[in-house]
Protein backbone atom coordinates (compact mmCIF):
# COMPACT_ATOMS: atom_id res chain seq x y z
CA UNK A 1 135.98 85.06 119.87
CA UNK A 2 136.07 88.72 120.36
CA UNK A 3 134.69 91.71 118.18
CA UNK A 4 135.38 95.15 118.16
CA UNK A 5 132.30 97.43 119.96
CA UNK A 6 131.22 100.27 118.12
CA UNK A 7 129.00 103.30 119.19
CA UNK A 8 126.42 104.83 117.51
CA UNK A 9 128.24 106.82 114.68
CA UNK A 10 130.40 103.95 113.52
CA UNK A 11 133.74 104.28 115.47
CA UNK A 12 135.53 101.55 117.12
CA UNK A 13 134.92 102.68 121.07
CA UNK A 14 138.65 100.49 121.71
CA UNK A 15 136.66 97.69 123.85
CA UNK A 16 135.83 94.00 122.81
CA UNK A 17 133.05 91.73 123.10
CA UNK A 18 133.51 88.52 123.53
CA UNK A 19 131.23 86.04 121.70
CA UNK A 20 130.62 82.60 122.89
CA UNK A 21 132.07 80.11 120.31
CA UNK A 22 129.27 77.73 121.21
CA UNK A 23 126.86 80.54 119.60
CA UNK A 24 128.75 82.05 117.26
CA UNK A 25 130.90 80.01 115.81
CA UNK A 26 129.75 76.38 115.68
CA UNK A 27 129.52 74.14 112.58
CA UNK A 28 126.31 74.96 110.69
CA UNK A 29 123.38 72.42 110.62
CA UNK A 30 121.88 73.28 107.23
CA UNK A 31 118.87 70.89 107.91
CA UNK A 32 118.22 72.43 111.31
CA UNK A 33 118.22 75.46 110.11
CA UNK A 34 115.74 74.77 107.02
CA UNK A 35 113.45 73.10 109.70
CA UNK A 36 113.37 75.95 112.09
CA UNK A 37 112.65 78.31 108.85
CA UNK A 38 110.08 76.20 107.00
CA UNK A 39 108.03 76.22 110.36
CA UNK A 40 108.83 79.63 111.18
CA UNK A 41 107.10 80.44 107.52
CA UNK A 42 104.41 77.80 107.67
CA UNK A 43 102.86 79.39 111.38
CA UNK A 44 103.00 82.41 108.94
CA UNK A 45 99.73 81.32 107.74
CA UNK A 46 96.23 81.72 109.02
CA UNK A 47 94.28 79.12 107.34
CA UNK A 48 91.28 80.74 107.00
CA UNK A 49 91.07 79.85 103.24
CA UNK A 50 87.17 78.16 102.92
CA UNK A 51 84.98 77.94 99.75
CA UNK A 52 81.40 76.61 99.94
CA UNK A 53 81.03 73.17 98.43
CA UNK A 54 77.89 71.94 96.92
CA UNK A 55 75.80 71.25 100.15
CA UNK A 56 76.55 75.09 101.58
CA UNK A 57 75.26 76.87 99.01
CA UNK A 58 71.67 78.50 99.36
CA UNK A 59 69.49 77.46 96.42
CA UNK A 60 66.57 75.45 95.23
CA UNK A 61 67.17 71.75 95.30
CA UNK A 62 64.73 71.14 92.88
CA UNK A 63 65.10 69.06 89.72
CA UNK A 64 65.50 72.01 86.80
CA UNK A 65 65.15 70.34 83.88
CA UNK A 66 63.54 66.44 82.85
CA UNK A 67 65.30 63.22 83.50
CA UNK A 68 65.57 62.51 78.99
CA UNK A 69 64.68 64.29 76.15
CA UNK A 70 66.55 67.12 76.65
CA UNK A 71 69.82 66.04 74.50
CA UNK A 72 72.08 67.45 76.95
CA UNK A 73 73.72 65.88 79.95
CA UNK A 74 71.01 65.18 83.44
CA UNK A 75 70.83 67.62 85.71
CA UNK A 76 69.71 67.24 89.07
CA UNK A 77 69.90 70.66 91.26
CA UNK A 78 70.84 74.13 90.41
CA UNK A 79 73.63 73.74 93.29
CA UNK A 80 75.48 71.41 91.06
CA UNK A 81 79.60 72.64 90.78
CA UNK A 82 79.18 72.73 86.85
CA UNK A 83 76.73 75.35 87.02
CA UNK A 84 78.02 79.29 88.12
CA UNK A 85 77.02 79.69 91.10
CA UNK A 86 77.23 76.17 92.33
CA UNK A 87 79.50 74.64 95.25
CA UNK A 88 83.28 73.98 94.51
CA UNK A 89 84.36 70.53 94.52
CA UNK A 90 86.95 69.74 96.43
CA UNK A 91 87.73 73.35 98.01
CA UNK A 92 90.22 74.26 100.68
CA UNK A 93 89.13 74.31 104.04
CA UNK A 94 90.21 75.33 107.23
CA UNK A 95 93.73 74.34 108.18
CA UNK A 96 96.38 74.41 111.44
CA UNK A 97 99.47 74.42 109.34
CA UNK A 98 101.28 75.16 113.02
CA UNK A 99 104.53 72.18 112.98
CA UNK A 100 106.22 70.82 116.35
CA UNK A 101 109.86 71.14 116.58
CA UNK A 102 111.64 69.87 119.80
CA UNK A 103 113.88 73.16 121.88
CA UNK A 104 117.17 71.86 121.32
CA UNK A 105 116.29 72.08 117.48
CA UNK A 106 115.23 75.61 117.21
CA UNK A 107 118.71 76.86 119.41
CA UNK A 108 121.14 74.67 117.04
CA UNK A 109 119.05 76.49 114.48
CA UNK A 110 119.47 80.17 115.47
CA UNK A 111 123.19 79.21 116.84
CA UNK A 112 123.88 78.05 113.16
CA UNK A 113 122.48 81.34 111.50
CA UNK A 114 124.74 82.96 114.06
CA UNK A 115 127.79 81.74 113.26
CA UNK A 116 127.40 81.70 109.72
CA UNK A 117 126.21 85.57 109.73
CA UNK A 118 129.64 85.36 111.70
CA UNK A 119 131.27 84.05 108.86
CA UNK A 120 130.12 86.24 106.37
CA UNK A 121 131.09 89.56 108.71
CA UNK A 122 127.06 90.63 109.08
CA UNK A 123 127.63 90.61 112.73
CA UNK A 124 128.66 94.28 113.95
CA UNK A 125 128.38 94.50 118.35
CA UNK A 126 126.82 98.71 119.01
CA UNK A 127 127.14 99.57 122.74
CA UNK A 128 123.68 100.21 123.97
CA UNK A 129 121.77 103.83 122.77
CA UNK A 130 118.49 105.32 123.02
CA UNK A 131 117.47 108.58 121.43
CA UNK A 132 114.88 111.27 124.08
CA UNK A 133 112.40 111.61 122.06
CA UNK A 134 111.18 108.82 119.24
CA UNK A 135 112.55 110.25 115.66
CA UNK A 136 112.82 108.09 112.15
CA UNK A 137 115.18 110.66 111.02
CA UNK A 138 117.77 109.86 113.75
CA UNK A 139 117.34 105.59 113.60
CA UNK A 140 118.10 106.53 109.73
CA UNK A 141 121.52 108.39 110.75
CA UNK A 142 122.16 106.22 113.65
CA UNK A 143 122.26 103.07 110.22
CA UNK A 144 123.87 105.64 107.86
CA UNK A 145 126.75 105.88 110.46
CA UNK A 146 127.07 101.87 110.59
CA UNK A 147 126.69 101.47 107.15
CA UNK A 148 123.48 99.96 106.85
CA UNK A 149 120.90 102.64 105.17
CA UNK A 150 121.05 100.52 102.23
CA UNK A 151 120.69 96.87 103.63
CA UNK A 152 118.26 94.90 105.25
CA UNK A 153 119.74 95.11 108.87
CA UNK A 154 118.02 93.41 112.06
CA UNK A 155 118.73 94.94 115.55
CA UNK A 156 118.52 92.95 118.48
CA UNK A 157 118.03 94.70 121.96
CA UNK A 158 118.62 93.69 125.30
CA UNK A 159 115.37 94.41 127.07
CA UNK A 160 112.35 96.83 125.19
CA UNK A 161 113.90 100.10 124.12
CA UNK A 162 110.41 102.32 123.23
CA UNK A 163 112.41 104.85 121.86
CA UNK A 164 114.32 103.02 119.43
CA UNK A 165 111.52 100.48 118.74
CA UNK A 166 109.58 103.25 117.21
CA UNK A 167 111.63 105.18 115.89
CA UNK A 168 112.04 102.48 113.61
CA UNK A 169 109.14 101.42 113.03
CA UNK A 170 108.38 103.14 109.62
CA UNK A 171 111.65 102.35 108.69
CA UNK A 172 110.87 98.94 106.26
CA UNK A 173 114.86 98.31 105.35
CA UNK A 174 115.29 97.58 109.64
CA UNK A 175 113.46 95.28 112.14
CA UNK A 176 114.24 96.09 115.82
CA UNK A 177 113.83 92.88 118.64
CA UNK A 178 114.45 92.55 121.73
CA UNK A 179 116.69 89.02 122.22
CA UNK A 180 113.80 87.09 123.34
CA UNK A 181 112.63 87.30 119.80
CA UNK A 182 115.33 86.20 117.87
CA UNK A 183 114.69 83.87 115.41
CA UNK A 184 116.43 81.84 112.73
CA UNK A 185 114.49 83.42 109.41
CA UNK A 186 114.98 87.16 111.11
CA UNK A 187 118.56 86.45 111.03
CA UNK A 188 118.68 84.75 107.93
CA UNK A 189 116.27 87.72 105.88
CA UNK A 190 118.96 90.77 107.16
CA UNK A 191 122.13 91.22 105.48
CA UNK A 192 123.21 92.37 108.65
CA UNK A 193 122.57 91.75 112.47
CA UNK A 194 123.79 94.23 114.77
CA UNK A 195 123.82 93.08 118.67
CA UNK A 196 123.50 95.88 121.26
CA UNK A 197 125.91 95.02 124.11
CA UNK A 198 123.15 94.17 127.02
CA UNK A 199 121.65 91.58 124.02
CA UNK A 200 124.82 89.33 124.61
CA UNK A 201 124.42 87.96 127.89
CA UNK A 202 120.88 86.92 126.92
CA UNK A 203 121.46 85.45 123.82
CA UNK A 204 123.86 83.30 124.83
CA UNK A 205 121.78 82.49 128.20
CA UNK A 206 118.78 81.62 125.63
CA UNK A 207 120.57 79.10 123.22
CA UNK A 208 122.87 77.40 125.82
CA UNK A 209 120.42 76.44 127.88
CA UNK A 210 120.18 72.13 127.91
């Protein structure tokens, strides 16, 4: 499949890239592609989350009130969870939410966000740029020119690019990777992905490997 190349203000530059249909234009697995994002989300999470239960908590363990004769309910220690300042029952605790998905999973997963960005025409191919000195005002015109100031746009490089990398960095509508980082929810979360030429080759080296 082949796609026209743009450069940096928009304009068709009269060359084509040729996409791999084995990337780019495969049927989608919809399950793959939930399991790759679900664990993509879940690693997300620290779990730190920890609340003291009963036998944490720094108090007196001694009996505050008689056994009867009191008319209310016994009561043994002030750590108890129905008094404030007592241990939680039952409270969360440290967690590894990390999940195990085999390789050949994960690439039918980011092949099948590929093609379907494919199908939707969120895919635009920019022939490789760099700006001298790092400046958010030009990344801004460099996505006003492609159409993307508006959008949620992800742009995948070929090897580190410092200059672009920050110039977008306090940019929050774009996310700039290099191709080693591509993953199936960053594709999914832009409305657009734009490829810089020298991402290609590695991209398609990446998720046709066996």
């Amino acid at each position: 499949m082949k796609i026209a190349v743009l450069d940096i203000k928009g304009k068709d530059t009269g060359r084509k890239a040729n996409l791999s249909d084995d990337v780019f234009a495969i049927e989608p697995n919809d399950h793959a592609v939930y399991l790759d994002v679900k664990q993509y989300l879940a690693h997300q999470r620290q779990g730190t989350h920890k609340a003291k239960e009963r036998a944490e908590i720094a108090g007196s363990t001694r009996k505050i009130k008689k056994q009867k004769g009191t008319g209310t309910a016994r009561a043994g220690s002030i750590k108890s969870p129905i008094f404030r300042g007592g241990g939680r029952i039952f409270g969360p605790r440290p967690k590894d939410y990390t999940q195990k998905l085999n390789k050949n999973l994960k690439r039918l997963a980011r092949k099948s966000a590929l093609s379907l960005k494919t199908k939707e025409n969120a895919i635009l191919v920019v022939e490789d740029f760099d700006f001298d000195t790092p400046k958010t005002k030009d990344f801004i015109e460099v996505l006003k020119t492609l159409g993307l100031e508006n959008k949620k746009s992800l742009i995948v490089l070929g090897d580190s690019n410092k200059g672009v990398y920050l110039s977008s960095r306090n940019f929050k509508g774009s996310e700039v990777i290099t191709n080693s980082e591509l993953s199936t929810y960053k594709i999914l979360h832009a409305n657009s992905v734009v490829l810089l030429e020298s991402s290609l080759e590695g991209i398609e080296s990446n998720l046709n490997k066996q």
